[in-house]
C-alpha atoms as a PDB file:
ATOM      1  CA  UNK A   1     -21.816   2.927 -12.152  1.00  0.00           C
ATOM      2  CA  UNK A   2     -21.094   5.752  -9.874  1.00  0.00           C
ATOM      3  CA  UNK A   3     -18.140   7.136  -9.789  1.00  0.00           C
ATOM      4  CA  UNK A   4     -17.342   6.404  -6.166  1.00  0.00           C
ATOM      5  CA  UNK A   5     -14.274   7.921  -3.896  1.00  0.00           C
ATOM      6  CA  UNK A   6     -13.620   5.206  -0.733  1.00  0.00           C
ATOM      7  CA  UNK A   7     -11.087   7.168   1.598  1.00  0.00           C
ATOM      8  CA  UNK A   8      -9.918   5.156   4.554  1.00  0.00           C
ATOM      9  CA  UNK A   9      -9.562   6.891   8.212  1.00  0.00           C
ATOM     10  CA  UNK A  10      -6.632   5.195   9.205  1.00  0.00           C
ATOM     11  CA  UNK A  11      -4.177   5.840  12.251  1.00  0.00           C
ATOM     12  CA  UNK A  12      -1.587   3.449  14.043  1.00  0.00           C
ATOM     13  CA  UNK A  13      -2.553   4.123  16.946  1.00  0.00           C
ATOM     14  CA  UNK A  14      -6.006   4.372  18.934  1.00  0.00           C
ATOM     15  CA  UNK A  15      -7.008   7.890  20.189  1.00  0.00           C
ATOM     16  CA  UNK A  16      -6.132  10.029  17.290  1.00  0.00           C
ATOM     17  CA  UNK A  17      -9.767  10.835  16.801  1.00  0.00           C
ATOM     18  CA  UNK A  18     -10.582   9.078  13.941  1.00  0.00           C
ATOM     19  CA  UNK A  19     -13.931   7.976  14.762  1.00  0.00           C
ATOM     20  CA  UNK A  20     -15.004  11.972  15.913  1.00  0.00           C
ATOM     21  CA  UNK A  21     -13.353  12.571  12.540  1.00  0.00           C
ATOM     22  CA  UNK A  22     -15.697   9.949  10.395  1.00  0.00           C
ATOM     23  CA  UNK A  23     -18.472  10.505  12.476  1.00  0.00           C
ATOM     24  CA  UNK A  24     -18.624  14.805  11.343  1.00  0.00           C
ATOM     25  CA  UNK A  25     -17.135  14.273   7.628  1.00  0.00           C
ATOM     26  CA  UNK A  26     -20.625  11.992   7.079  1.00  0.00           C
ATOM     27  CA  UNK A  27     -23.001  13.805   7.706  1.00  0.00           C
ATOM     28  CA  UNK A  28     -21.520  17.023   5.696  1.00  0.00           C
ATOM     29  CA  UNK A  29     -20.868  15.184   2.999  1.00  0.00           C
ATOM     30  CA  UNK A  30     -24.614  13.731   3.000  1.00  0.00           C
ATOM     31  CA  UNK A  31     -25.998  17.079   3.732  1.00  0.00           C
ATOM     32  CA  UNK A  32     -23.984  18.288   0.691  1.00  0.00           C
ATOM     33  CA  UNK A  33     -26.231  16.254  -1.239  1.00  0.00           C
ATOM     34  CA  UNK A  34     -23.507  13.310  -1.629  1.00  0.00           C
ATOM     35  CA  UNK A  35     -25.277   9.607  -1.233  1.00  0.00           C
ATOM     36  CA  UNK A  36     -22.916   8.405   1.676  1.00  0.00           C
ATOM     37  CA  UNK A  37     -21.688   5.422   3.587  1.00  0.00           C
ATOM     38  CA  UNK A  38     -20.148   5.273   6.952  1.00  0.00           C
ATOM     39  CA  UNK A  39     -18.012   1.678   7.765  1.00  0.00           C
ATOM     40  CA  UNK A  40     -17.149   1.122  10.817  1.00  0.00           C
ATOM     41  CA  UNK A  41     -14.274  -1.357  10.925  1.00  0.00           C
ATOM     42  CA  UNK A  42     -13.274  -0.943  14.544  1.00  0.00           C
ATOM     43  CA  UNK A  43     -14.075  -3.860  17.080  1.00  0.00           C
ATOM     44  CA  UNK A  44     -15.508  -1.180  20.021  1.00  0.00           C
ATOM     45  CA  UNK A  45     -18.009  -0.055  17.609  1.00  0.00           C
ATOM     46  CA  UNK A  46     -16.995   3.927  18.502  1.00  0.00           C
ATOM     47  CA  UNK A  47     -18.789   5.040  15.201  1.00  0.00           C
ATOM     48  CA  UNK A  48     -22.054   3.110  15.463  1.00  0.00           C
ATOM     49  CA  UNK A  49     -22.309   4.262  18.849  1.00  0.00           C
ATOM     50  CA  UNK A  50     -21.882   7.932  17.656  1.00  0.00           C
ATOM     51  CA  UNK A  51     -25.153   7.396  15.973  1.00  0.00           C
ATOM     52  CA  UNK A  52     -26.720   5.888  18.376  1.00  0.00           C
ATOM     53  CA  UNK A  53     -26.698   2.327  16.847  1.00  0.00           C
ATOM     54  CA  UNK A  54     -26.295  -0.304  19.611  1.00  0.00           C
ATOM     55  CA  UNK A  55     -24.763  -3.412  18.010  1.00  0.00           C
ATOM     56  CA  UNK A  56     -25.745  -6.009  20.750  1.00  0.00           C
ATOM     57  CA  UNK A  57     -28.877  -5.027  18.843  1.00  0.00           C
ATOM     58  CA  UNK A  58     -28.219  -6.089  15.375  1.00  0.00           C
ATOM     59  CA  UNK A  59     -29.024  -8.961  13.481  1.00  0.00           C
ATOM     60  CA  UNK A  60     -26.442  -8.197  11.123  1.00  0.00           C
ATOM     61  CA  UNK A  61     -23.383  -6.334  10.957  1.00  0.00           C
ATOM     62  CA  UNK A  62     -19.529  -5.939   9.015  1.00  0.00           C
ATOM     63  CA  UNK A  63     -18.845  -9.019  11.040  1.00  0.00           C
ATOM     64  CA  UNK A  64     -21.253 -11.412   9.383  1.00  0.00           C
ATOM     65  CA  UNK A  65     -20.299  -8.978   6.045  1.00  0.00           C
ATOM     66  CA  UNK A  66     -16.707 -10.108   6.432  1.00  0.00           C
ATOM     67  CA  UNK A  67     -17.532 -14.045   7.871  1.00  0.00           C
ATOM     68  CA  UNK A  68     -15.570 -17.181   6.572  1.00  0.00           C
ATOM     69  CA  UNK A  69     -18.694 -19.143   6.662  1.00  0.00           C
ATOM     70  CA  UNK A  70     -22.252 -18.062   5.333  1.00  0.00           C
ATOM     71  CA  UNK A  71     -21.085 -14.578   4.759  1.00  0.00           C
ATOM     72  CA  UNK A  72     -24.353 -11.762   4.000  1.00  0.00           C
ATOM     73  CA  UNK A  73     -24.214  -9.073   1.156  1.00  0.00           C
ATOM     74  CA  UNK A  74     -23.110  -5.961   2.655  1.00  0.00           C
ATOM     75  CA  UNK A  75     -26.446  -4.278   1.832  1.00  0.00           C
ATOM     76  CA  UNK A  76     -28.236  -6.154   4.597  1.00  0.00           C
ATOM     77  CA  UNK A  77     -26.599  -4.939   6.570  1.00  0.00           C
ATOM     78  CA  UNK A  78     -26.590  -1.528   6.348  1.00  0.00           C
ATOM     79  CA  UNK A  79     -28.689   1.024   8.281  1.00  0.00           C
ATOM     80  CA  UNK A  80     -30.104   3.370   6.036  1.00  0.00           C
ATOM     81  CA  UNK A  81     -30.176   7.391   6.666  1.00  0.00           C
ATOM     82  CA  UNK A  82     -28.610   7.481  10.263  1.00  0.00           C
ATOM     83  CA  UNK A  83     -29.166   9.767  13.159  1.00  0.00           C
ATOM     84  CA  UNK A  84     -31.937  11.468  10.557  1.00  0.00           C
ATOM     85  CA  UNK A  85     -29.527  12.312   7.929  1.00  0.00           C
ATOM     86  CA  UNK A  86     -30.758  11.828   4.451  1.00  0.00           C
ATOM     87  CA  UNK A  87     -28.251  10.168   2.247  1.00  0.00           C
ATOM     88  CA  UNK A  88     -26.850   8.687   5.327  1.00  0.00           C
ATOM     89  CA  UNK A  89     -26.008   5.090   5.689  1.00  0.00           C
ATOM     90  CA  UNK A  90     -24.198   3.131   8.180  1.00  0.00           C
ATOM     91  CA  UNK A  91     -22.261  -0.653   8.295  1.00  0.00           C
ATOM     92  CA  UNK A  92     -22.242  -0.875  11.539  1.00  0.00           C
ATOM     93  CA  UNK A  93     -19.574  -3.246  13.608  1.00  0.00           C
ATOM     94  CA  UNK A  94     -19.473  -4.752  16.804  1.00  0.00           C
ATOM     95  CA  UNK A  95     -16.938  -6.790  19.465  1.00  0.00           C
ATOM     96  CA  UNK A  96     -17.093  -9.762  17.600  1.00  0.00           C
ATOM     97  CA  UNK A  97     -14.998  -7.518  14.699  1.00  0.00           C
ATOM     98  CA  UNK A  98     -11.888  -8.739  17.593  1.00  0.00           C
ATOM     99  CA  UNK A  99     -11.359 -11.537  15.851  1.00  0.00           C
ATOM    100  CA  UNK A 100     -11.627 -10.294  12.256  1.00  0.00           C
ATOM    101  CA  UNK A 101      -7.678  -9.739  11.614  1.00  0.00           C
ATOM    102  CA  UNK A 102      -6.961 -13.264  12.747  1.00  0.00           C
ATOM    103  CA  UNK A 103     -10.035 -15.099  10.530  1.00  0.00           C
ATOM    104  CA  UNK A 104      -8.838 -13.072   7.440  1.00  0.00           C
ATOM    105  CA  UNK A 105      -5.403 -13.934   7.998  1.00  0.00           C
ATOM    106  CA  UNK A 106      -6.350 -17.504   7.936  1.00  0.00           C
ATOM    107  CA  UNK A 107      -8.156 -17.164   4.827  1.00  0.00           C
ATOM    108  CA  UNK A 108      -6.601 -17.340   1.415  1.00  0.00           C
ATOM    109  CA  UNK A 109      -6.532 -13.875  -0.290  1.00  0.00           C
ATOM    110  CA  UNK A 110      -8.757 -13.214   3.142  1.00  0.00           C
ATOM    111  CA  UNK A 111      -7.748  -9.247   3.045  1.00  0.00           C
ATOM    112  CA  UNK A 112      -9.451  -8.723  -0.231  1.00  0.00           C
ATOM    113  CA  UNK A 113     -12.758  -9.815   1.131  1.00  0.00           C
ATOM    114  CA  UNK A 114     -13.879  -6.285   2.183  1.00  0.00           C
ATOM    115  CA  UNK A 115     -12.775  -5.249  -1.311  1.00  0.00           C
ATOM    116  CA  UNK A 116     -15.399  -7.510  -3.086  1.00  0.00           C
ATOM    117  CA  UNK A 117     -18.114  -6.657  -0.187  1.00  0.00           C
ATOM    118  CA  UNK A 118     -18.084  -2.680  -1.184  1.00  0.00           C
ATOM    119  CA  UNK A 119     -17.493  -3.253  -5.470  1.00  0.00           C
ATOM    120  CA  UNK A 120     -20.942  -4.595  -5.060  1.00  0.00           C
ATOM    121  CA  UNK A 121     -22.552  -1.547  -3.709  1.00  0.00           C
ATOM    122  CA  UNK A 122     -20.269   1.186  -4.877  1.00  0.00           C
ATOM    123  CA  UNK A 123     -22.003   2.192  -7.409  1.00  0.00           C
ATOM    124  CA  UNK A 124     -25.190   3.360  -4.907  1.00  0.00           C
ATOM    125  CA  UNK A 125     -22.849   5.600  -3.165  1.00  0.00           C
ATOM    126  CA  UNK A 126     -20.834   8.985  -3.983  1.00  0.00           C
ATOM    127  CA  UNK A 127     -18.423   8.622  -1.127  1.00  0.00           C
ATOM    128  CA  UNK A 128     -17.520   5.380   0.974  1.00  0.00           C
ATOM    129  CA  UNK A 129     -15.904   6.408   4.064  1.00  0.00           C
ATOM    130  CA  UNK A 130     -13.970   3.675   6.403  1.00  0.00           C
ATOM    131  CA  UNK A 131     -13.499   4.167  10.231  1.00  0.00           C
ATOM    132  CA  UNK A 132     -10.582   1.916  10.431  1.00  0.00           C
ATOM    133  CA  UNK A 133      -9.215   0.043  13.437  1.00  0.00           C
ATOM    134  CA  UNK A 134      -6.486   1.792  15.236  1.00  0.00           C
ATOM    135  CA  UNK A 135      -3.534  -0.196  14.499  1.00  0.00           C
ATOM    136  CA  UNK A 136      -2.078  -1.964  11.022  1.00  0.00           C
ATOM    137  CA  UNK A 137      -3.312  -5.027  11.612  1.00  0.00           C
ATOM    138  CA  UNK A 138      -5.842  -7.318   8.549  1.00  0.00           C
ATOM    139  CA  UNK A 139      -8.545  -5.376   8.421  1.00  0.00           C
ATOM    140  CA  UNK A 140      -6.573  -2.058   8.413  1.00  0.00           C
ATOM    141  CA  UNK A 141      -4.846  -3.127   5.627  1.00  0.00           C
ATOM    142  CA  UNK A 142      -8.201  -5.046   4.024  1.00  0.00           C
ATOM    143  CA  UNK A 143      -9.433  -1.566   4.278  1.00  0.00           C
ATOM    144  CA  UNK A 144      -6.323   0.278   2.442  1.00  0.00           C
ATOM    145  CA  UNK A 145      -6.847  -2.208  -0.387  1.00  0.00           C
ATOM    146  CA  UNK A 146     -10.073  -0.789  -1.031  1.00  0.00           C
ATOM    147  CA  UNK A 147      -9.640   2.885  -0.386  1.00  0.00           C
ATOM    148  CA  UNK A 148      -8.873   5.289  -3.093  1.00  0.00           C
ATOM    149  CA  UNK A 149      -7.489   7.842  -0.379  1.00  0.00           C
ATOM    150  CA  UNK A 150      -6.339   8.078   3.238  1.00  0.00           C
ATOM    151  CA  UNK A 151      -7.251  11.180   5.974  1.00  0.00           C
ATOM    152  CA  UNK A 152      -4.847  10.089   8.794  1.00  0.00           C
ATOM    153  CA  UNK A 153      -5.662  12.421  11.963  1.00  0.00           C
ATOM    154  CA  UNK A 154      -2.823  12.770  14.106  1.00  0.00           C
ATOM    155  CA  UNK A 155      -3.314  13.786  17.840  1.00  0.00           C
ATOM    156  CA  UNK A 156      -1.185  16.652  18.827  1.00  0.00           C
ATOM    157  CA  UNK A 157      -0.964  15.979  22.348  1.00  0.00           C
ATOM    158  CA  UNK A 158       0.595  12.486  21.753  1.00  0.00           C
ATOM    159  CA  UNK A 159       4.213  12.559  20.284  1.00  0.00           C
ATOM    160  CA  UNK A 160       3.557   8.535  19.575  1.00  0.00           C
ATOM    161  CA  UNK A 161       0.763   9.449  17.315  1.00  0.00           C
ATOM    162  CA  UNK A 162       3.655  11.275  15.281  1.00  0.00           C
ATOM    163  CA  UNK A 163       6.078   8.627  15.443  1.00  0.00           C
ATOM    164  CA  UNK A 164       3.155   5.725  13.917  1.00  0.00           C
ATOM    165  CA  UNK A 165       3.136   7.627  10.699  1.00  0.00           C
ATOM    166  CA  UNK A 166       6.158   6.174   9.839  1.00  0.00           C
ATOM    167  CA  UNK A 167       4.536   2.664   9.878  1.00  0.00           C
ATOM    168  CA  UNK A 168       1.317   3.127   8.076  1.00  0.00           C
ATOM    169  CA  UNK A 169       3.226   5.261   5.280  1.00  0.00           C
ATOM    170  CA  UNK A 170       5.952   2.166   5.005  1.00  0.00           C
ATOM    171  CA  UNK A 171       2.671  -0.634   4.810  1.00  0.00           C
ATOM    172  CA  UNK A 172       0.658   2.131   2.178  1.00  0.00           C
ATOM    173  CA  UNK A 173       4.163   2.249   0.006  1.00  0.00           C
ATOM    174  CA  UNK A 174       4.364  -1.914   0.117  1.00  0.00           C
ATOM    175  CA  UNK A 175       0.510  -2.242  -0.448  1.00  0.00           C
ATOM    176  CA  UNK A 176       0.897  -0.158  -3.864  1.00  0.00           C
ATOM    177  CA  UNK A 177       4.159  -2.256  -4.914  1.00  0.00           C
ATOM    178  CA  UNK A 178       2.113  -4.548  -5.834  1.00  0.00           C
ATOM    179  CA  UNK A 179      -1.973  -4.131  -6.386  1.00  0.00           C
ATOM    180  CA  UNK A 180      -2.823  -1.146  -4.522  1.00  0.00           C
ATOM    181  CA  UNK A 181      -3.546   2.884  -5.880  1.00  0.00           C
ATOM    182  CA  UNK A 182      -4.026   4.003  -2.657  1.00  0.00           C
ATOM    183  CA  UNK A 183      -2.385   7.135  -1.643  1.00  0.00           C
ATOM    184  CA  UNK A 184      -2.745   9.996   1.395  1.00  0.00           C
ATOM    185  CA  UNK A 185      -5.130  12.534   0.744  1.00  0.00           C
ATOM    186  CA  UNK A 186      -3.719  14.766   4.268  1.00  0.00           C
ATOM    187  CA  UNK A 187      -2.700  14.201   7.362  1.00  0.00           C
ATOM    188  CA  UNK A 188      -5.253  16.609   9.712  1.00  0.00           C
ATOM    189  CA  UNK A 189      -3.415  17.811  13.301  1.00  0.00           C
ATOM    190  CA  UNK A 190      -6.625  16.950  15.882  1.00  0.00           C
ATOM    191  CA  UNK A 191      -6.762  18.272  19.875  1.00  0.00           C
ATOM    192  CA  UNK A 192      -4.615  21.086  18.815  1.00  0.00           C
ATOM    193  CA  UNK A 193      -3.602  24.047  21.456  1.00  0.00           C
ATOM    194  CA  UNK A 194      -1.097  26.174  20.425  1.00  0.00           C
ATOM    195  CA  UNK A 195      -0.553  27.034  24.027  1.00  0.00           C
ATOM    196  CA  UNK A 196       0.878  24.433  25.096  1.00  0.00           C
ATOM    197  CA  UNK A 197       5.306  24.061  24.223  1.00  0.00           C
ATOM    198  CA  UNK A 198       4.766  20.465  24.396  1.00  0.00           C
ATOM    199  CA  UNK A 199       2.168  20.476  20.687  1.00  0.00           C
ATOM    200  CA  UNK A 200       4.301  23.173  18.991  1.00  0.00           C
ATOM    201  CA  UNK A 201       7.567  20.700  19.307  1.00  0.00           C
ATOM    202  CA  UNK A 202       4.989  18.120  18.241  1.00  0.00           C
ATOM    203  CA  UNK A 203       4.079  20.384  15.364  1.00  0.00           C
ATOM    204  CA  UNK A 204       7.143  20.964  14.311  1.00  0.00           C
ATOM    205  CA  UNK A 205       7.705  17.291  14.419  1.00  0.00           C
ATOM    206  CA  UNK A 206       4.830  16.327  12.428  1.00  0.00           C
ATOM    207  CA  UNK A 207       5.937  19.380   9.316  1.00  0.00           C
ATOM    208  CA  UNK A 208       9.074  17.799   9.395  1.00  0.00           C
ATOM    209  CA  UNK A 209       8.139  14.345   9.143  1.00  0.00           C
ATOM    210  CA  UNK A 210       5.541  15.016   6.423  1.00  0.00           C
ATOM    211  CA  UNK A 211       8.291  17.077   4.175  1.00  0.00           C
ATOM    212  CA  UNK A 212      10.470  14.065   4.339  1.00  0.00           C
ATOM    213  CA  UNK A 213       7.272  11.785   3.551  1.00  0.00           C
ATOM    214  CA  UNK A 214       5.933  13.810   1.060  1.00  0.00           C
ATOM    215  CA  UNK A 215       2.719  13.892   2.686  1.00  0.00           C
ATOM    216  CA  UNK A 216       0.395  17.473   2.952  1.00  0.00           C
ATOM    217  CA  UNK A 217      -0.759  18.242   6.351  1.00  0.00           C
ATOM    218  CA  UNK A 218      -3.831  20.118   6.162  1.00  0.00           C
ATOM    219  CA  UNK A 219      -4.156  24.111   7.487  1.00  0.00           C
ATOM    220  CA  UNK A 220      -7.219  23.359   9.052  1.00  0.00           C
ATOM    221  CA  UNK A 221      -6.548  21.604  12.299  1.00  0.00           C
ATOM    222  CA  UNK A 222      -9.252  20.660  15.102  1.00  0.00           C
ATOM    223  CA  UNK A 223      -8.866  22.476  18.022  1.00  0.00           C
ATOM    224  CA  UNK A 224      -9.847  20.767  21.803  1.00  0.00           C
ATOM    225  CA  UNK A 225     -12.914  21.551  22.709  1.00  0.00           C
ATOM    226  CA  UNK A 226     -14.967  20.234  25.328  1.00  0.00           C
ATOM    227  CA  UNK A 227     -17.587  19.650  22.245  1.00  0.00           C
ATOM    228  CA  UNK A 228     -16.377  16.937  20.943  1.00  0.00           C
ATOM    229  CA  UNK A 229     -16.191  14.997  24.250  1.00  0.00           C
ATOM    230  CA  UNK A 230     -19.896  16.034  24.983  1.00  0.00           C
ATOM    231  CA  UNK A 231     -20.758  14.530  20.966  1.00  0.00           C
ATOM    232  CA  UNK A 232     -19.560  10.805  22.532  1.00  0.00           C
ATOM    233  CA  UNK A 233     -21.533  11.047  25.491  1.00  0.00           C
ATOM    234  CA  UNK A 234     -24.792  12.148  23.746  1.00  0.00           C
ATOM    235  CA  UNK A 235     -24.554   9.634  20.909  1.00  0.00           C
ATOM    236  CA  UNK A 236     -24.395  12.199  18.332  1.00  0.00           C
ATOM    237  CA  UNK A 237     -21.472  13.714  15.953  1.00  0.00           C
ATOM    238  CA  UNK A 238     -20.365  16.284  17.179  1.00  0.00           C
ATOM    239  CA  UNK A 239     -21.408  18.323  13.663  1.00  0.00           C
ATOM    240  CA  UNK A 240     -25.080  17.439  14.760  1.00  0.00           C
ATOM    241  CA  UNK A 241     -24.808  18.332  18.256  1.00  0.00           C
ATOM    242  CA  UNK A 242     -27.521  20.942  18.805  1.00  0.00           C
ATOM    243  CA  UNK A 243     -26.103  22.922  21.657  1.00  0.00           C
ATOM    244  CA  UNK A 244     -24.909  26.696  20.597  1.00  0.00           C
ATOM    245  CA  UNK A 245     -22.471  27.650  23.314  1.00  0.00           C
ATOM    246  CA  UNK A 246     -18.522  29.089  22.299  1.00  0.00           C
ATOM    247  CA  UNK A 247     -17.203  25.935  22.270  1.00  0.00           C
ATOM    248  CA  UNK A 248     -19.002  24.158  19.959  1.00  0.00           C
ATOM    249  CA  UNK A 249     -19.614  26.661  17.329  1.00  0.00           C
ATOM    250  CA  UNK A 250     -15.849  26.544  16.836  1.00  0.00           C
ATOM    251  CA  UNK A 251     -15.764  22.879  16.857  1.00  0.00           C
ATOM    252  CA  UNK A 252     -18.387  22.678  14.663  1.00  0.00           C
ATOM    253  CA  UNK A 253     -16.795  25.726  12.147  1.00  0.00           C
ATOM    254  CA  UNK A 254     -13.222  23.609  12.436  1.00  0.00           C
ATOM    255  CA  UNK A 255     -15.028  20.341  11.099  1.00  0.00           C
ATOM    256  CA  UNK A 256     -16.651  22.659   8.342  1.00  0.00           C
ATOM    257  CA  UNK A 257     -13.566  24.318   7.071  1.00  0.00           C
ATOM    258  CA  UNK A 258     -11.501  20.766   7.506  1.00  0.00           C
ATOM    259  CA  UNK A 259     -13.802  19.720   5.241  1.00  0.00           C
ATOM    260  CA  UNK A 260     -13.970  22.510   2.774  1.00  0.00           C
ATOM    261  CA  UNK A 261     -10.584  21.998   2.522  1.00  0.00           C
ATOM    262  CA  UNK A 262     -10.271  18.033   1.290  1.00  0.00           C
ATOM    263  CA  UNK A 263     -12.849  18.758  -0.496  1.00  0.00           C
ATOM    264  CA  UNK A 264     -13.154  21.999  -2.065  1.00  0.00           C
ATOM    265  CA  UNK A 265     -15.297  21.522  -5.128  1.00  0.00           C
ATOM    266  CA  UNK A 266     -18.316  20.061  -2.430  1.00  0.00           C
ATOM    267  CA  UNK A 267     -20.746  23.164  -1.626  1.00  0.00           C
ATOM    268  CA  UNK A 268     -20.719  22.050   2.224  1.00  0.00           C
ATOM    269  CA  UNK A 269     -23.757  23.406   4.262  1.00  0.00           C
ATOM    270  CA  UNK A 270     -22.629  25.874   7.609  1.00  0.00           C
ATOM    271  CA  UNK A 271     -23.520  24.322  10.668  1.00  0.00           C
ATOM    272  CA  UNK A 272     -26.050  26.759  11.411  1.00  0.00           C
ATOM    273  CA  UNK A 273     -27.604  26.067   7.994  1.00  0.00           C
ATOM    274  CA  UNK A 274     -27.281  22.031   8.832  1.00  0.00           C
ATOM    275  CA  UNK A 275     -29.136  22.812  12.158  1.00  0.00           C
ATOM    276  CA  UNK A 276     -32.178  24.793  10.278  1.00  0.00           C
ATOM    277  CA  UNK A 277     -32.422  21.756   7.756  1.00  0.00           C
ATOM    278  CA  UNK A 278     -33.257  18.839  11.136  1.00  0.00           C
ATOM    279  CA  UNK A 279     -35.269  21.188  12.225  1.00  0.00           C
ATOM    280  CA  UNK A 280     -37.346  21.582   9.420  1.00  0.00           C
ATOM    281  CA  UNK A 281     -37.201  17.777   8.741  1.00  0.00           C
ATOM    282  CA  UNK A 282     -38.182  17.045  11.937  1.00  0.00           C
ATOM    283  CA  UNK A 283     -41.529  18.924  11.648  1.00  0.00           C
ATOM    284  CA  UNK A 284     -43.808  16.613   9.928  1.00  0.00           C
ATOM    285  CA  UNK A 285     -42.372  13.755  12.323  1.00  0.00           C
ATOM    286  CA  UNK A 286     -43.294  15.707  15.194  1.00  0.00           C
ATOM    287  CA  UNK A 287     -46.596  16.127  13.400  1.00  0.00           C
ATOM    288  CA  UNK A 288     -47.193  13.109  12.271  1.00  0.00           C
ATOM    289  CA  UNK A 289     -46.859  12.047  16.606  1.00  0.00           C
END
């Protein structure tokens, strides 16, 4: 069997940029050469829409994964080599997911189910990552049972987004009291602008609160950039976006270092170098038409 890292992108709160942050980590990790699965665990369905997967139309998705009743192997449904990406696979959600925290709730040992949906394909994948929902809730913590690590992005602009660390790092230390080994890879500042007083106090904050957690805070933050709004309305990550203004070079180049940084032994591709490999992959389709 492989040997298989699962890292959950978890956040209280919603609009921390977690899906942005799944949605770029992918397909570097994939272009790297790293077989790689994207989960999407969150009921809007934010990171199958970044790839321009439309759940309404799925036969199959986490939901029927996850069901109490007549549940499907994960591997149907999964959407092989996403957006063009080789190495790229998706399991996609959509707004049935709503009522996933209350079904596994109701189930006995319900929050292990996800667990025992990814052991069975773990070993066809170097990296699992999870897009998780944005609050600690079943399926957050479903998804924490099966993680070996956690990226937790934390919005800069948002002094609440600061404040929920407190709660996932209190449910992460009562998971591992009793079966869990999951533990937080880095906490990674997003929608930072150092010009504004309001994110240096929240800065500040978040150093502090991360010293008294004991939890490393990565040097590469993502800075705001109109980029990564102009990803979500393209359908696209914003790593793939093909558009070379200012802007998105350094979004693209923060996403790249970001990820350089978790993951330093990976030779990551440059964003320029990702761009020249769809292009030349693209060729024989276009030929082919």
């Amino acid at each position: 069997m492989a040997d298989t890292t699962i890292t959950a992108i978890a956040a209280q709160k919603g609009g921390t940029g977690k899906t942005a942050l799944a949605g770029s980590l992918g397909p570097l990790l994939a272009y790297a050469g790293l077989r790689t699965l994207l989960v999407d665990l969150d009921q809007q369905a934010n990171l199958s829409y970044a790839f321009a997967v439309n759940p309404a139309e799925l036969d199959r998705t986490v939901v029927d994964v996850l069901a109490p009743l007549n549940a499907v192997p994960a591997e149907s449904a999964i959407l092989p080599n996403v957006h063009g990406v080789p190495g790229l696979d998706l399991l996609p959600c959509d707004e049935r997911a709503e009522a996933l925290d209350t079904q596994l709730r109701s189930e006995t040992m319900g929050v292990y189910k996800l667990s025992d949906a990814l052991e069975s394909i773990r070993g066809q994948y170097d990296r699992i990552l999870m897009d998780c929902p944005p609050n600690i809730g079943e399926l957050t913590v479903s998804a924490l049972l099966a993680a070996d690590e956690i990226i937790c992005p934390v919005n800069m602009g948002d002094i609440n987004a600061v404040r929920g660390l407190s709660r996932l790092t209190r449910t992460v230390e009562k998971l591992n009291k009793r079966d869990a080994k999951v533990g937080f890879k880095s906490l990674v500042k997003v929608n930072t602008d150092d010009r504004e007083s309001r994110q240096r106090l929240n800065s500040d904050a978040l150093k502090k609160l991360a010293q008294r957690l004991g939890l490393s805070v990565a040097r590469t933050g993502l800075r705001s950039r109109a980029a990564w709004g102009t990803a979500v309305t393209q359908d696209v990550p914003l790593i793939l976006l093909e558009e070379s203004d200012r802007g998105t070079r350094e979004a693209q180049t923060d996403i790249h270092h970001l990820a350089h940084e978790l993951w330093p032994e990976v030779e990551f591709l440059y964003p320029s170098e990702i761009k020249v490999e769809r292009r030349r992959l693209a060729e024989p389709r276009k030929a082919a038409a």
